[in-house]
C-alpha atoms as a PDB file:
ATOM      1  CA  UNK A   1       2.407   7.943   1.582  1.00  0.00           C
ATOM      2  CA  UNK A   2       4.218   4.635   1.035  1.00  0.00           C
ATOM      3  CA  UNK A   3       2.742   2.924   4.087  1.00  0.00           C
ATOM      4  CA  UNK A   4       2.936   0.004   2.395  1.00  0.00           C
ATOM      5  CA  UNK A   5       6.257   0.150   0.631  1.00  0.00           C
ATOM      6  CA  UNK A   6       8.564  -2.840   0.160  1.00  0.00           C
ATOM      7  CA  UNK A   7      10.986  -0.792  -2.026  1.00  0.00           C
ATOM      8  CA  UNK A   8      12.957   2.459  -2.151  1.00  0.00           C
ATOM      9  CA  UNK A   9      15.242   4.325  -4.933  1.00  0.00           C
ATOM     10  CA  UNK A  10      17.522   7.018  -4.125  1.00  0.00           C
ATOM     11  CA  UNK A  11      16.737   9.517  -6.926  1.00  0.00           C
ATOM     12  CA  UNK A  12      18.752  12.012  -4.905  1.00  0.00           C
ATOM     13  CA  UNK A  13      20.323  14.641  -7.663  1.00  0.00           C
ATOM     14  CA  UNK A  14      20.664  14.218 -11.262  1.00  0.00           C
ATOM     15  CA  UNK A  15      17.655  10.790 -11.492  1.00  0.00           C
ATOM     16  CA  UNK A  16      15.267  13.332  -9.802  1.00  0.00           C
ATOM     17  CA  UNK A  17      16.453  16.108 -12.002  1.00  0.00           C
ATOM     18  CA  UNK A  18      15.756  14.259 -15.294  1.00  0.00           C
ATOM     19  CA  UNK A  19      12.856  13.428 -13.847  1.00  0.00           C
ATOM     20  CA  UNK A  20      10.976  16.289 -13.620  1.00  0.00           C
ATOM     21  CA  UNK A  21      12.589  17.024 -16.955  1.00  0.00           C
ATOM     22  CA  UNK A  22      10.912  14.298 -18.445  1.00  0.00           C
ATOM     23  CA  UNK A  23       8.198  15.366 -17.342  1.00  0.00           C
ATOM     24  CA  UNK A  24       8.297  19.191 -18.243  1.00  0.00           C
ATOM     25  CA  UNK A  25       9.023  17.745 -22.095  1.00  0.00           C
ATOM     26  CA  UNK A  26       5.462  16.340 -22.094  1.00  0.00           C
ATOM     27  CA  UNK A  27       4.422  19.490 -22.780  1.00  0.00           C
ATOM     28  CA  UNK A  28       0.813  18.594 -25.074  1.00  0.00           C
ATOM     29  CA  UNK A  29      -0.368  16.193 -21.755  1.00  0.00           C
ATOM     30  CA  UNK A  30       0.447  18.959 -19.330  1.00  0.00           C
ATOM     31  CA  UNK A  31      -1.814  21.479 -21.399  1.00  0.00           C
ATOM     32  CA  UNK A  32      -4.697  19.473 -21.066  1.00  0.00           C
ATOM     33  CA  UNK A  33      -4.121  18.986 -17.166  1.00  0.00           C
ATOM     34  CA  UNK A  34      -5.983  22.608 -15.850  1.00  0.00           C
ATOM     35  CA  UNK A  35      -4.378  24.442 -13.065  1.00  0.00           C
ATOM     36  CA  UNK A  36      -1.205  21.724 -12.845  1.00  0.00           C
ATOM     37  CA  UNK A  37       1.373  22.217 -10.967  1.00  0.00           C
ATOM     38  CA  UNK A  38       5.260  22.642 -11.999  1.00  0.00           C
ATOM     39  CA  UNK A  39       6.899  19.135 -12.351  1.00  0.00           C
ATOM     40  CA  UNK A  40      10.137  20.965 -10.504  1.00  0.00           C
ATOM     41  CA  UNK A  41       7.739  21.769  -7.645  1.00  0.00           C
ATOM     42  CA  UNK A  42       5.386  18.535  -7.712  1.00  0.00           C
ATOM     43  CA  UNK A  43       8.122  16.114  -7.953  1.00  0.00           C
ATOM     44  CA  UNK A  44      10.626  17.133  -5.368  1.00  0.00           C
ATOM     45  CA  UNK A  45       7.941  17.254  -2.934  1.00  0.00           C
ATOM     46  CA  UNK A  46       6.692  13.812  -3.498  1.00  0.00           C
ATOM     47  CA  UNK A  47      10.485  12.462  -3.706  1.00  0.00           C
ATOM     48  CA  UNK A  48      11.167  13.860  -0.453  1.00  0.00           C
ATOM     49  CA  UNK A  49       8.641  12.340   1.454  1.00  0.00           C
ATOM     50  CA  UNK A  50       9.899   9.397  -0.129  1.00  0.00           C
ATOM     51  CA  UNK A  51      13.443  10.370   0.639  1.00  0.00           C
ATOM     52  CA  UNK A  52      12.413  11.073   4.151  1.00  0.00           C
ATOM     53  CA  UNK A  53      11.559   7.595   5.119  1.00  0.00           C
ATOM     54  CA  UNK A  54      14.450   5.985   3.664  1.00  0.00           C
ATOM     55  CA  UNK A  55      16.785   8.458   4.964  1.00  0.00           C
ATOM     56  CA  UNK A  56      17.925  10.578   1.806  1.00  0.00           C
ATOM     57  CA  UNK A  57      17.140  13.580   0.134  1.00  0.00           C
ATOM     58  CA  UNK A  58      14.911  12.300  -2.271  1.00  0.00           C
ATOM     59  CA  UNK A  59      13.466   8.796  -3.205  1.00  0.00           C
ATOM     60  CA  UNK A  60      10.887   6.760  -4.961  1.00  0.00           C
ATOM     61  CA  UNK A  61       8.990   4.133  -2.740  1.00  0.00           C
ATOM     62  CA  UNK A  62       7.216   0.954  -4.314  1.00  0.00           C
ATOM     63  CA  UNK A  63       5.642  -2.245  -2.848  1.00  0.00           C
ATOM     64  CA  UNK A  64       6.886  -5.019  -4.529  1.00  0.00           C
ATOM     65  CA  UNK A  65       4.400  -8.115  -5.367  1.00  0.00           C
ATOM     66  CA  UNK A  66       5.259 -11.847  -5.735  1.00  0.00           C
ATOM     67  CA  UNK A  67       3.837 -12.457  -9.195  1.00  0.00           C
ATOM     68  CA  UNK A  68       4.810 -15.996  -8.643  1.00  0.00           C
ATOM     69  CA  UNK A  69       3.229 -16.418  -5.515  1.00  0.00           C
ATOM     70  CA  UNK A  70       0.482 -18.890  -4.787  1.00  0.00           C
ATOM     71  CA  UNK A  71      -3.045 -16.717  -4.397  1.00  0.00           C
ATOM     72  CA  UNK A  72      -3.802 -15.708  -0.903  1.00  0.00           C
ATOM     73  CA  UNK A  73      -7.507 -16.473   0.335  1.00  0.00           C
END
């Protein structure tokens, strides 16, 4: 998981908790999702494999693309 990150946030405490809470209030979408898991255990684990390779608790990796960049062929 984010082998090919360019990017890292430190959601570490109250970002990851709103997080998941933000998730939890999307309450009709998670109802049609069968045998889901909780967004206070799904998203922790994610973030800290995140965290792990940037050296925090918790984090969000991204790759970050050059929009401006010339095409590569």
């Amino acid at each position: 998981m984010g082998d090919d990150a360019t990017h890292g946030v430190d959601v570490t405490g109250e970002p990851l908790r709103r997080g998941v809470a933000s998730l939890e209030a999307h309450a009709a979408y998670l109802a049609a999702l069968p045998d889901h898991p909780a967004p206070a255990d799904l998203i922790p684990m994610f973030a800290a494999m995140g965290g792990k390779a940037m050296g925090v608790e918790h984090a969000v990796l991204f790759r970050a693309h050059d929009l401006q960049a010339p095409p590569e062929f």
